[in-house]
N, C-alpha and C. Protein backbone atom coordinates (compact mmCIF):
# COMPACT_ATOMS: atom_id res chain seq x y z
N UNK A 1 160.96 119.56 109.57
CA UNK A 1 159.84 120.34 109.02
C UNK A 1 159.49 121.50 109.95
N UNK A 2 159.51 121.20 111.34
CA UNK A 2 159.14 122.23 111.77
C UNK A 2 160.29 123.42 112.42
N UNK A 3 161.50 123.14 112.32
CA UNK A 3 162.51 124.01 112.01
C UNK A 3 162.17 124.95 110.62
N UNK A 4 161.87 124.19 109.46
CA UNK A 4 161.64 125.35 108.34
C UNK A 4 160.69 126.30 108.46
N UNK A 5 159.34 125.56 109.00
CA UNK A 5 158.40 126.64 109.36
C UNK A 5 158.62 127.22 110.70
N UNK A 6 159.76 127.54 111.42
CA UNK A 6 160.27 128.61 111.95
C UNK A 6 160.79 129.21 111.35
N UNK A 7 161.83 128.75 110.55
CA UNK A 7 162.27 129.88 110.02
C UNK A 7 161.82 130.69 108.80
N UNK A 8 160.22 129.91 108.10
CA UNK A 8 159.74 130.96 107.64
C UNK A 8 160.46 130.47 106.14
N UNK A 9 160.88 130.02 105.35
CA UNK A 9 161.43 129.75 104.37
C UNK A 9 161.17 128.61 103.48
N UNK A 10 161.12 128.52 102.04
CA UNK A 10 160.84 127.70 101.04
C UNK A 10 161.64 126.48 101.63
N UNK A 11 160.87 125.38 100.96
CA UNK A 11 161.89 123.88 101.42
C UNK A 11 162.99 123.91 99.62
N UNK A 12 163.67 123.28 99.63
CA UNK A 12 164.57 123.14 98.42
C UNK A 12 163.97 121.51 98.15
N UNK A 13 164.65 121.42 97.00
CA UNK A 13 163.93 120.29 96.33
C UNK A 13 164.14 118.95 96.99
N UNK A 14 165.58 119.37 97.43
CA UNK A 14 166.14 118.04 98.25
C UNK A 14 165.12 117.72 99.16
N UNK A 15 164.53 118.74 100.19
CA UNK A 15 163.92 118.34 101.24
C UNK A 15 162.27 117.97 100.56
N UNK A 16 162.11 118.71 99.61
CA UNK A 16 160.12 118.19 99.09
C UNK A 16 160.54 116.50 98.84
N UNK A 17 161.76 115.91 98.35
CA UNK A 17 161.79 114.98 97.61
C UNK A 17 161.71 113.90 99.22
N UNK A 18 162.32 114.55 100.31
CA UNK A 18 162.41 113.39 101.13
C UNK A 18 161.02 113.61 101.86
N UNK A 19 160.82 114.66 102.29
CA UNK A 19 159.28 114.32 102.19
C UNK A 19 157.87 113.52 101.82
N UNK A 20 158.66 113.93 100.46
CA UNK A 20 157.65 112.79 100.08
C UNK A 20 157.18 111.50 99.71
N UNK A 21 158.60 111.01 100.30
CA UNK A 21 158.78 109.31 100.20
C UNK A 21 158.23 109.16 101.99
N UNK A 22 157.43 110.20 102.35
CA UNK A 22 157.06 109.53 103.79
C UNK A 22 155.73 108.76 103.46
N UNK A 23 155.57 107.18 104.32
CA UNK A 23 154.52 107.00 104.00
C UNK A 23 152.56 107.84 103.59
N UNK A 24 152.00 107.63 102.95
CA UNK A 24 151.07 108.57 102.32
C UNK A 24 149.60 107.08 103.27
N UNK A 25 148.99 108.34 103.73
CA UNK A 25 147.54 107.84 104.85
C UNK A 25 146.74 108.46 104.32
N UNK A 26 145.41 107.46 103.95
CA UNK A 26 143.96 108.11 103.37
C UNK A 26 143.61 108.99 104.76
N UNK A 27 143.01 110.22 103.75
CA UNK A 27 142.38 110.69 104.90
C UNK A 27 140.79 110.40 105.02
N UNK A 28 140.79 110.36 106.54
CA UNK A 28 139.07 109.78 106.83
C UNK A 28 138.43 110.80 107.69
N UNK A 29 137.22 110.81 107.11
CA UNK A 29 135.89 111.89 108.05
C UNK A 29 135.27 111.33 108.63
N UNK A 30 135.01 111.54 109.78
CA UNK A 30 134.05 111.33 110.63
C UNK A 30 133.18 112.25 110.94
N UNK A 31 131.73 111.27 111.40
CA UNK A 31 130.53 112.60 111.35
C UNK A 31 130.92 113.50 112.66
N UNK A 32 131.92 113.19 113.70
CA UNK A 32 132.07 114.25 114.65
C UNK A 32 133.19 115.05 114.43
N UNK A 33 133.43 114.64 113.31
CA UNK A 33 135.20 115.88 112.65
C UNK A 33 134.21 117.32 112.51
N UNK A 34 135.28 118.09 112.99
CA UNK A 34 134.75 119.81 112.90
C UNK A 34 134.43 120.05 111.48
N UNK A 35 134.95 119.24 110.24
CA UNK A 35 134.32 119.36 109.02
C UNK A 35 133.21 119.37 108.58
N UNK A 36 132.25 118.24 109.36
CA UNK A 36 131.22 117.58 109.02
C UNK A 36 130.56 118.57 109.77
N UNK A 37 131.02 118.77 111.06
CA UNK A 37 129.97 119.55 111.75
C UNK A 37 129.89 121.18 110.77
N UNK A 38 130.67 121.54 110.43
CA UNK A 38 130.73 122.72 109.09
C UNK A 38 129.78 122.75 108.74
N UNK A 39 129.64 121.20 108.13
CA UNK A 39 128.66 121.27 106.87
C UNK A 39 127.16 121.03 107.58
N UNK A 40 126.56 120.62 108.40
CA UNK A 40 125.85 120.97 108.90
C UNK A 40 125.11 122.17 109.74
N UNK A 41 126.06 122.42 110.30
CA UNK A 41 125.48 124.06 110.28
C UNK A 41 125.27 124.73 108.92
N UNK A 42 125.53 124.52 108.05
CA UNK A 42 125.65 125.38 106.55
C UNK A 42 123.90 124.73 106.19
N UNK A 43 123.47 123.90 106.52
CA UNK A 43 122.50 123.37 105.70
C UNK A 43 122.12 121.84 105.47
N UNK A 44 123.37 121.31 105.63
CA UNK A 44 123.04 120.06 104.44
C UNK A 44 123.30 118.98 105.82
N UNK A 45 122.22 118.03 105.29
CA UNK A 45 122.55 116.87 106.34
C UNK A 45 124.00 116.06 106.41
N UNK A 46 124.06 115.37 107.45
CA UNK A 46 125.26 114.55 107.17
C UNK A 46 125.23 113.17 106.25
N UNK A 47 124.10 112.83 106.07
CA UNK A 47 123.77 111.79 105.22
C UNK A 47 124.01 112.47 103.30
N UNK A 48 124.24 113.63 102.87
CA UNK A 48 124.46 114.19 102.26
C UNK A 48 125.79 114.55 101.67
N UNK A 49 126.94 114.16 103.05
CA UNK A 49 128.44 114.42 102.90
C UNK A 49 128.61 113.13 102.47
N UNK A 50 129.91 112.96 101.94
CA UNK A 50 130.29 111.82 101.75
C UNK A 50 131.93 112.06 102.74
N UNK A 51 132.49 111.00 102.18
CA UNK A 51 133.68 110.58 103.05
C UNK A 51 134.73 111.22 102.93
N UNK A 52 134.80 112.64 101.67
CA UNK A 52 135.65 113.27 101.01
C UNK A 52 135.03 114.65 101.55
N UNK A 53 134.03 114.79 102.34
CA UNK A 53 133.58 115.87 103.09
C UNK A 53 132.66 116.74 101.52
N UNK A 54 132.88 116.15 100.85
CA UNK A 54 131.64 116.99 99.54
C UNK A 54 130.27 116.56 99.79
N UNK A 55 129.82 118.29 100.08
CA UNK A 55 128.15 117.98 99.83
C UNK A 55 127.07 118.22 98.59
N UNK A 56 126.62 116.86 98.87
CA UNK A 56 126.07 116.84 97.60
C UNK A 56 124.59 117.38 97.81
N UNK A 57 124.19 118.79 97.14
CA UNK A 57 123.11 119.27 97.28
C UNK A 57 122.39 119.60 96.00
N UNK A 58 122.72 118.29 95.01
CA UNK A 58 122.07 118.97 93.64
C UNK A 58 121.71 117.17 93.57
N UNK A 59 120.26 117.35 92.88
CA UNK A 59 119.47 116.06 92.85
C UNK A 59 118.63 115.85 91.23
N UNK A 60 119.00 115.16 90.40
CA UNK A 60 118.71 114.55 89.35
C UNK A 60 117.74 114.02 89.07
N UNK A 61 116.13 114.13 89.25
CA UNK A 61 115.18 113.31 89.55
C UNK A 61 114.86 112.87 87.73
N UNK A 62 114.76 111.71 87.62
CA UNK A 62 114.60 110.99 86.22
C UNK A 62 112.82 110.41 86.36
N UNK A 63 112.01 111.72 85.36
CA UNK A 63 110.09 111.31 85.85
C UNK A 63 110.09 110.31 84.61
N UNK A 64 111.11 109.74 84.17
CA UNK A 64 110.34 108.33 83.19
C UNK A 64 111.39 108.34 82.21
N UNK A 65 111.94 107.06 81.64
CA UNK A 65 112.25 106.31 81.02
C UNK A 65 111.99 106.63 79.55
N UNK A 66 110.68 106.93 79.56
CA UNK A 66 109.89 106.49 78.15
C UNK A 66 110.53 108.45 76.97
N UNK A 67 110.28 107.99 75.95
CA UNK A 67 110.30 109.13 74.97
C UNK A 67 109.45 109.51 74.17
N UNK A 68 109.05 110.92 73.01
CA UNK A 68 107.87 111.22 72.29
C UNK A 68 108.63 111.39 71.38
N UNK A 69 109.73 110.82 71.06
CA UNK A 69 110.67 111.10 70.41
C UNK A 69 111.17 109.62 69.48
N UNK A 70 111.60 109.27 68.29
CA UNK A 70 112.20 107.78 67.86
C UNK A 70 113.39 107.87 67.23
N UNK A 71 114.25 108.11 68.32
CA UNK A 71 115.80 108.53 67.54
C UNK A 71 116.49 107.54 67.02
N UNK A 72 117.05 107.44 65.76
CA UNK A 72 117.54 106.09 65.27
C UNK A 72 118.67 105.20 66.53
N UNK A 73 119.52 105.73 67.24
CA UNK A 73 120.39 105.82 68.25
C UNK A 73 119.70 105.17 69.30
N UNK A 74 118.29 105.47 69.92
CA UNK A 74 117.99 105.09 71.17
C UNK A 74 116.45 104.62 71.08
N UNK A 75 115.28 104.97 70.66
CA UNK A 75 114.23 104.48 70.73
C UNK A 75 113.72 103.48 69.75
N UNK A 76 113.33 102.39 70.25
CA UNK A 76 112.59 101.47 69.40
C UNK A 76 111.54 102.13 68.12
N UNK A 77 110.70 101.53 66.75
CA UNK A 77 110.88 102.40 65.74
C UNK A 77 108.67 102.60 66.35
N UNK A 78 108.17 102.21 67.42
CA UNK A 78 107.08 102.49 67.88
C UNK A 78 106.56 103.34 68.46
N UNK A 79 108.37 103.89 68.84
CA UNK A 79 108.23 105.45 70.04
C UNK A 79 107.09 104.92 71.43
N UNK A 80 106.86 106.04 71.89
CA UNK A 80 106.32 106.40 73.17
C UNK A 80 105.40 107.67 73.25
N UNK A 81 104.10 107.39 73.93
CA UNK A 81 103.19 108.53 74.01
C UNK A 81 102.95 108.97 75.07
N UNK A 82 102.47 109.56 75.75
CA UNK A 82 101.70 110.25 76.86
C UNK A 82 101.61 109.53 77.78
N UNK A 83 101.82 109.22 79.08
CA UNK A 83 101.39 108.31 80.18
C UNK A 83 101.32 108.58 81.46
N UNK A 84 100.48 108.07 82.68
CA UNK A 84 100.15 108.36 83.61
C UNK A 84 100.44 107.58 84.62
N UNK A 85 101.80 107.09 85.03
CA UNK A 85 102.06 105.87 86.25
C UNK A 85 100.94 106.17 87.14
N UNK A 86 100.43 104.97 87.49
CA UNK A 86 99.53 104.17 88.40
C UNK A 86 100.18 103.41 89.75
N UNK A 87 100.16 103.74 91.08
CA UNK A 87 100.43 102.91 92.28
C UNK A 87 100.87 101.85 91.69
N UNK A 88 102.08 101.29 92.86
CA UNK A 88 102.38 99.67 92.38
C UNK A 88 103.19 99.54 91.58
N UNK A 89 103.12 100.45 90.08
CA UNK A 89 103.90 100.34 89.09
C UNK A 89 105.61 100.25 89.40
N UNK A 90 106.10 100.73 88.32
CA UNK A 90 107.92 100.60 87.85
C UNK A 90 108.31 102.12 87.88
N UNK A 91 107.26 102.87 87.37
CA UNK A 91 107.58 104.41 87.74
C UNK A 91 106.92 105.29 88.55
N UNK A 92 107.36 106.09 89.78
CA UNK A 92 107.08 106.75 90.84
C UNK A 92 106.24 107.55 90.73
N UNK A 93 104.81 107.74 91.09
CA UNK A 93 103.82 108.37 91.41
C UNK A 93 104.30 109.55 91.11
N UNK A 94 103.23 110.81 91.35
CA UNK A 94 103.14 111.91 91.33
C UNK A 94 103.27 112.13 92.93
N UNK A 95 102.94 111.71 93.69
CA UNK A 95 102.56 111.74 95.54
C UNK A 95 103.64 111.09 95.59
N UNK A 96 104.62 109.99 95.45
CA UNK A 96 105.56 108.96 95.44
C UNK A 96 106.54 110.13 95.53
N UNK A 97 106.94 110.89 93.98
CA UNK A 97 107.75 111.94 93.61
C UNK A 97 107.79 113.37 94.93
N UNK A 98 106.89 113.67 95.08
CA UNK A 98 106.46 114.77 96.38
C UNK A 98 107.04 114.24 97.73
N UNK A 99 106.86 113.08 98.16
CA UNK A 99 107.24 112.78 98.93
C UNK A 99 109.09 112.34 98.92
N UNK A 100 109.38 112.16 98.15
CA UNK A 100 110.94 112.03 98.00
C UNK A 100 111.65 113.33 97.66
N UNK A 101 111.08 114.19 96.85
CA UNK A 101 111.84 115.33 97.12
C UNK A 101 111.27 115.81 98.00
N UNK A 102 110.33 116.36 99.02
CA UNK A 102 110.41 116.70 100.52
C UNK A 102 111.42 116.24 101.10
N UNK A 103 111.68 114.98 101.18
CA UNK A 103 112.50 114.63 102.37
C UNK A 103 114.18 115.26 101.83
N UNK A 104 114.43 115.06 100.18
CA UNK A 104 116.07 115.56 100.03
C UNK A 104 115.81 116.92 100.32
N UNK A 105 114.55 117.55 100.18
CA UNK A 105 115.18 119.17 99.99
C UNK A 105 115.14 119.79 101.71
N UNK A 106 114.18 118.49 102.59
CA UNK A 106 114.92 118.81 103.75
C UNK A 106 116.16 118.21 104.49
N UNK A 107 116.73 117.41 103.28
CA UNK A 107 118.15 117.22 104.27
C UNK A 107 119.42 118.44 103.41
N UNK A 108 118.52 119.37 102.13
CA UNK A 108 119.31 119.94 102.43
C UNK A 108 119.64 119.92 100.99
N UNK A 109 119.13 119.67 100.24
CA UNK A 109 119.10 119.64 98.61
C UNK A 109 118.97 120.96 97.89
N UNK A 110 119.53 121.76 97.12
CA UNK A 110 118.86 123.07 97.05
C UNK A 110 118.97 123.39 95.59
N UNK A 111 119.28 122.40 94.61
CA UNK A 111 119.00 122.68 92.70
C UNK A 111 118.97 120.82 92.63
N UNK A 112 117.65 121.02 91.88
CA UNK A 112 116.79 119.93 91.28
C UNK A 112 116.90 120.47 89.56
N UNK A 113 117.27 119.12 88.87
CA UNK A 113 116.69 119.32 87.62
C UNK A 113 115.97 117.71 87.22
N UNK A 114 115.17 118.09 86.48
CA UNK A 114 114.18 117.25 86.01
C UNK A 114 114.44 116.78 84.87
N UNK A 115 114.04 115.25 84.78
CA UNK A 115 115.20 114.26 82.98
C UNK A 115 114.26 113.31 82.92
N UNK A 116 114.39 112.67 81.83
CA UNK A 116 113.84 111.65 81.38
C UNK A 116 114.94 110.65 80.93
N UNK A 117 114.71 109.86 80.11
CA UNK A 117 113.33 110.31 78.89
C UNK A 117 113.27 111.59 78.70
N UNK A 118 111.66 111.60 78.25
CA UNK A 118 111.12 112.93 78.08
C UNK A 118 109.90 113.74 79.25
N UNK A 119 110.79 114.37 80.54
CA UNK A 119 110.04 114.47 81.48
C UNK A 119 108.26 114.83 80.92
N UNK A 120 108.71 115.48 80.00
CA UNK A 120 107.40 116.69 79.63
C UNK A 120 106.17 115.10 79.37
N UNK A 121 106.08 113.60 79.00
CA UNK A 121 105.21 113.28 78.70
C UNK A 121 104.54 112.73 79.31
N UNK A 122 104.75 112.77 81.24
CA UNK A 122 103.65 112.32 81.72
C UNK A 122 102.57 113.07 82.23
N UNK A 123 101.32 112.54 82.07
CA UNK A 123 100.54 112.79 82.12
C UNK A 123 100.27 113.84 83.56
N UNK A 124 100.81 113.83 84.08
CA UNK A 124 100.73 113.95 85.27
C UNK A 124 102.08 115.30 85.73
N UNK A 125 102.78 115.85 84.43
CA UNK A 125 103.47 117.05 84.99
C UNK A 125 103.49 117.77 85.63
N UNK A 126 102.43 118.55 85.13
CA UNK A 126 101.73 119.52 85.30
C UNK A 126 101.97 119.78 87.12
N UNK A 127 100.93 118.61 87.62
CA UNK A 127 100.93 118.60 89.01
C UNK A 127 102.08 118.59 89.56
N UNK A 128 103.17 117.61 88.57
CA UNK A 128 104.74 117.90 89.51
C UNK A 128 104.81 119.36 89.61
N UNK A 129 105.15 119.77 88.77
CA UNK A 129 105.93 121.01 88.40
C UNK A 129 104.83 121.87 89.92
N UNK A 130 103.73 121.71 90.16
CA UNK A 130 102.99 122.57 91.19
C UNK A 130 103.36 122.26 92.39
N UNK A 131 103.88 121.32 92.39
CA UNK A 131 104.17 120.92 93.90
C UNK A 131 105.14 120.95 94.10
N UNK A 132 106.43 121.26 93.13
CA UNK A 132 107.64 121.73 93.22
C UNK A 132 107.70 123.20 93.93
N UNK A 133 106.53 123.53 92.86
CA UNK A 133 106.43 124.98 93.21
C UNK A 133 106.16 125.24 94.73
N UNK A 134 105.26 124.52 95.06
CA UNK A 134 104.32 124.59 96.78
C UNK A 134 105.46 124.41 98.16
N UNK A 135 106.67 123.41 97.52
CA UNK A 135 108.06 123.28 98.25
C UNK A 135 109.24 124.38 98.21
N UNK A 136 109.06 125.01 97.44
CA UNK A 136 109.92 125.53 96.87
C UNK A 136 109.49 127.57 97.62
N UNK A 137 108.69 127.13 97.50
CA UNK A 137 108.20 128.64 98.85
C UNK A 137 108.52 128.43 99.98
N UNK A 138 108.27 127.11 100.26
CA UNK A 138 108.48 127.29 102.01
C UNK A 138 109.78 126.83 102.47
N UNK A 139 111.04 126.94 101.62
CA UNK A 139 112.41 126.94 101.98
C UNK A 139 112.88 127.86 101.89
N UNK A 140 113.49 127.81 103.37
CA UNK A 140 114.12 129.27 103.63
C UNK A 140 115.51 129.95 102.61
N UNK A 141 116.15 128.90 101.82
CA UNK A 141 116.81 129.72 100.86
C UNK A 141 116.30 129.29 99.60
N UNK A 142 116.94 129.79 98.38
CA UNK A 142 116.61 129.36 96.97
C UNK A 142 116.53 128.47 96.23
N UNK A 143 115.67 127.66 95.86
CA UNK A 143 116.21 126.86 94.74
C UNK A 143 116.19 126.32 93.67
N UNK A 144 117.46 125.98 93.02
CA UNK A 144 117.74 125.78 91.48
C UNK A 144 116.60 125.51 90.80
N UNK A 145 116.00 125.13 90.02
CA UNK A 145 114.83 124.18 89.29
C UNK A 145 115.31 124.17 88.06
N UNK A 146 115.50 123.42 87.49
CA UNK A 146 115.61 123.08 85.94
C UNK A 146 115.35 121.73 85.04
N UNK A 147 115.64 121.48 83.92
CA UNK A 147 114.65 120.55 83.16
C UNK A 147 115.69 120.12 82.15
N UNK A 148 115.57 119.13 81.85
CA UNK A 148 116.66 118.57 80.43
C UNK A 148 115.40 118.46 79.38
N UNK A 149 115.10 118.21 78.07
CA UNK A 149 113.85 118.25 77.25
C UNK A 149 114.40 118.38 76.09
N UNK A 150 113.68 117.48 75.37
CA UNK A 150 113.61 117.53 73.36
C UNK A 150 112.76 118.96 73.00
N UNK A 151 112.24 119.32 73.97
CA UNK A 151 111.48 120.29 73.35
C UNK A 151 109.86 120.44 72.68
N UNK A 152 109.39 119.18 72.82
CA UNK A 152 108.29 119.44 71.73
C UNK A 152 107.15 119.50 72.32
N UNK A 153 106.87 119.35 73.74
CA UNK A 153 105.79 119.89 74.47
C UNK A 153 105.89 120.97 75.31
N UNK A 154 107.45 121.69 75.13
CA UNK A 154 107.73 122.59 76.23
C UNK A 154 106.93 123.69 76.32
N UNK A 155 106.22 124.32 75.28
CA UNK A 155 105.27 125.31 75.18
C UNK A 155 104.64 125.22 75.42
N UNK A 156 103.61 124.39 75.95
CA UNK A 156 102.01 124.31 76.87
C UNK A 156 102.82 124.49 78.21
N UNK A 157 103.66 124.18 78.74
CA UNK A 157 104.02 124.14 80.01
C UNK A 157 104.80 125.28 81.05
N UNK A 158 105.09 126.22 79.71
CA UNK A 158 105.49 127.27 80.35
C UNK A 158 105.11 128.17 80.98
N UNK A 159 103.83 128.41 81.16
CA UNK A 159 103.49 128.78 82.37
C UNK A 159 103.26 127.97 83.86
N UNK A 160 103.27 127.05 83.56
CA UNK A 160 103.26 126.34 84.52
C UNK A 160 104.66 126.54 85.09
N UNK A 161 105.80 126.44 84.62
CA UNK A 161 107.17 126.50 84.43
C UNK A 161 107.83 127.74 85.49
N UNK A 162 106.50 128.84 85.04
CA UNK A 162 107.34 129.88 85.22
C UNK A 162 106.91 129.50 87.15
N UNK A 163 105.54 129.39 87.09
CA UNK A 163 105.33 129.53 88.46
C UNK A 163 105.86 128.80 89.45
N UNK A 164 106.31 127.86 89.16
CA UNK A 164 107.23 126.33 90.00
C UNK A 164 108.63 127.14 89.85
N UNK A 165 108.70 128.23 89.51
CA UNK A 165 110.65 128.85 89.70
C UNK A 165 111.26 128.16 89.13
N UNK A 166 110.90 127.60 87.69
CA UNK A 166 111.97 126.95 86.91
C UNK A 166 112.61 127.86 85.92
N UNK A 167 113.75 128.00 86.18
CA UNK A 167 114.77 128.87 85.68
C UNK A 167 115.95 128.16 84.80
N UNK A 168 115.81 127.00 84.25
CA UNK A 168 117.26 126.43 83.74
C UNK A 168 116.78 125.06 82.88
N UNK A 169 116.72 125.73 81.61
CA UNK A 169 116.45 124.69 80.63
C UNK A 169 117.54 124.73 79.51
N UNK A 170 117.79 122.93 79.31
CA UNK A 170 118.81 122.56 78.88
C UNK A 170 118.02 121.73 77.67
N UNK A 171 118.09 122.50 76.31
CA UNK A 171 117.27 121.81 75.23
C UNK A 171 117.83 121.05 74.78
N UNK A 172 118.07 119.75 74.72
CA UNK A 172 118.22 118.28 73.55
C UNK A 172 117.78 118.84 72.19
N UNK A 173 118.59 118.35 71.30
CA UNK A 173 117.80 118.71 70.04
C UNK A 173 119.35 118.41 69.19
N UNK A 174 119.63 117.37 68.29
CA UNK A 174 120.10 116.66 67.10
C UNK A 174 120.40 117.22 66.18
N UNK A 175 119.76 117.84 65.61
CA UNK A 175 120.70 119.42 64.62
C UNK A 175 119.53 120.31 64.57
N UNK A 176 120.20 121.30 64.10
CA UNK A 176 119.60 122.46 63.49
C UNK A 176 119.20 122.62 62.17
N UNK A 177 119.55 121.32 61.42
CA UNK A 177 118.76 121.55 59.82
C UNK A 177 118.02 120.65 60.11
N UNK A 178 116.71 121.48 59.63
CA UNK A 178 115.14 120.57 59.84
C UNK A 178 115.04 119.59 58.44
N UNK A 179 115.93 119.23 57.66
CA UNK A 179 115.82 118.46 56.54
C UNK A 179 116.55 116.99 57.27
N UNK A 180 117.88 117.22 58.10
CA UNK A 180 118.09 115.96 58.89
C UNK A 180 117.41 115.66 60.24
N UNK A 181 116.21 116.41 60.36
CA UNK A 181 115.66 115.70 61.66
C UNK A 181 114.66 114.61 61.22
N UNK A 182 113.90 114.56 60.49
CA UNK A 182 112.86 113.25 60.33
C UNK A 182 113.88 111.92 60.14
N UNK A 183 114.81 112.07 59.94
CA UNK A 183 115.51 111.02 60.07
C UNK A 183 116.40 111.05 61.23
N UNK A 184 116.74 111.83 62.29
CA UNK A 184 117.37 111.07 62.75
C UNK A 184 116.57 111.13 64.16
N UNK A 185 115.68 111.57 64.31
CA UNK A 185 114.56 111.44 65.36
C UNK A 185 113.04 111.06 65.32
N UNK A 186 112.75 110.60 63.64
CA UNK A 186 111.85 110.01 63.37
C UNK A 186 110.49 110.44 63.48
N UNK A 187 110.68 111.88 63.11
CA UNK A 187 108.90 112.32 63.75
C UNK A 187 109.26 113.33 62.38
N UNK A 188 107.58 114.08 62.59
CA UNK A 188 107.60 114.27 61.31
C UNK A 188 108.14 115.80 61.06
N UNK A 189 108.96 116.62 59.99
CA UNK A 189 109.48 117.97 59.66
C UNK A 189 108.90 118.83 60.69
N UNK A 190 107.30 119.17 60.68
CA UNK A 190 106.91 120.23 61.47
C UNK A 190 106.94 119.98 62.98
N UNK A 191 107.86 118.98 63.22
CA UNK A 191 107.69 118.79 65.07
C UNK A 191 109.22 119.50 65.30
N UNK A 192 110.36 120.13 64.27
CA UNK A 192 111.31 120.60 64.40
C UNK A 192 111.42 121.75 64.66
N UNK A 193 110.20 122.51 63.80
CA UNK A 193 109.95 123.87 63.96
C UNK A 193 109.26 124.51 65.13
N UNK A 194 108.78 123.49 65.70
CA UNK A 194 107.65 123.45 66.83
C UNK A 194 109.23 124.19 68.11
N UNK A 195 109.99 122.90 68.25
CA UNK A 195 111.16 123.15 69.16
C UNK A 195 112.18 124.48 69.12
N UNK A 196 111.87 124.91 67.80
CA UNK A 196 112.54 125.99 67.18
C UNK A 196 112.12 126.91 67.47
N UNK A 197 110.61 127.14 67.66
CA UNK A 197 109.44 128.64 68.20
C UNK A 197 109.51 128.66 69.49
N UNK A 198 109.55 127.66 70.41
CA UNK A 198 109.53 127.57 71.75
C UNK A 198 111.56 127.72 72.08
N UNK A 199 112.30 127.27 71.08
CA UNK A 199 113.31 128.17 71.81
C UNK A 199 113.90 129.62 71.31
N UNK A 200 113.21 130.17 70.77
CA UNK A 200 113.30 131.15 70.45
C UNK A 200 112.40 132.23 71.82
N UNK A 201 111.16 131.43 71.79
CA UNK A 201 110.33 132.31 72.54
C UNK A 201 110.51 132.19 73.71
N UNK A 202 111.25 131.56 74.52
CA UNK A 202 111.59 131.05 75.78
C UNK A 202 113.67 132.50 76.02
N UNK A 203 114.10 132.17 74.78
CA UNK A 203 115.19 132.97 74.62
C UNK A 203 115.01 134.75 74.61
N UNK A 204 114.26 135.11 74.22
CA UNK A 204 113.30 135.87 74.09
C UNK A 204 112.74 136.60 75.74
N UNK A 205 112.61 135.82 76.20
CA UNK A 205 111.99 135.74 77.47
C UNK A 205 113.30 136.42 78.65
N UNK A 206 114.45 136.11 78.20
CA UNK A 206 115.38 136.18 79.07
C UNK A 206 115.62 137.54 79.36
């Protein structure tokens, strides 16, 4: 091998073929490989790399389970309304939430999008989305913000939206003829059109 790369020349097939019956070794990172140290100077913690040296700086935060939505496919036929987790509970505070993305976006996290369920129905958005915003100034580079959503409360929230630097909404939505949505999401005709004005007016916006 290292005769060919003296002389600078393609291998022929003969030689790729014996090559490559040489035994094959995982390769492994360590946090003191000049790789890792790379990626730390760049930003991102080492608790962030994995073993394949990819950093993972994009974070999925899921604010609830629950839906405002009763899709034949996924929600029970009682649906889900409005709610406000309470300390103690099964789903993470508003202060709970603040405090966990502080700590990823200082090891180095830099595009958050927000999922449910249906993030938009707790009670308690509002305040996320502000304290996204309040983090989101005092990092020294940019970052992502975006939202997955059915759509049907997204219009009270857009101003709130705009000021938290959320830039990247990804609308859910089952078809486009409002004659098959009461059936296959179970709410009533005019909650289709509702999703329809807000993405228009949000498109609009761009």
């Amino acid at each position: 091998a290292e005769s060919l790369k003296k002389l600078g020349r393609r291998r022929t097939v003969s030689e790729s073929m014996q090559l490559s019956r040489r035994p094959w070794k995982p390769l492994r990172l360590r946090p003191s490989c000049g790789r890792v140290r790379h990626v730390v100077n760049a930003g991102i913690h080492p608790s962030l790399v994995d073993t394949f040296g990819r950093r993972h700086h994009y974070l999925r935060v899921s604010l609830t389970d629950r839906c405002n939505l009763k899709c034949r496919y996924c929600m029970p036929e009682d649906g889900e309304e409005v709610f406000t987790p309470t300390p103690g509970g099964k789903v993470m505070t508003a202060e709970e939430l603040n405090r966990i993305l502080r700590l990823f976006l200082q090891l180095g996290v830099r595009k958050v999008r927000l999922t449910g369920g249906e993030p938009t129905i707790r009670g308690d958005f509002d305040r996320i989305l502000a304290d996204i915003g309040e983090m989101r100034t005092r990092l020294p580079e940019p970052l992502s913000l975006g939202i997955t959503t059915n759509g049907i409360r997204l219009k009270r929230f857009l101003p709130q939206m705009r000021a938290a630097g959320l830039t990247n909404i990804n609308l859910s939505l089952d078809t486009l003829e409002p004659a098959k949505f009461p059936f296959l999401a179970g709410r009533p005709l005019e909650w289709h059109a509702r999703i329809m004005d807000v993405m228009h007016e949000v498109a609009a916006q761009e």
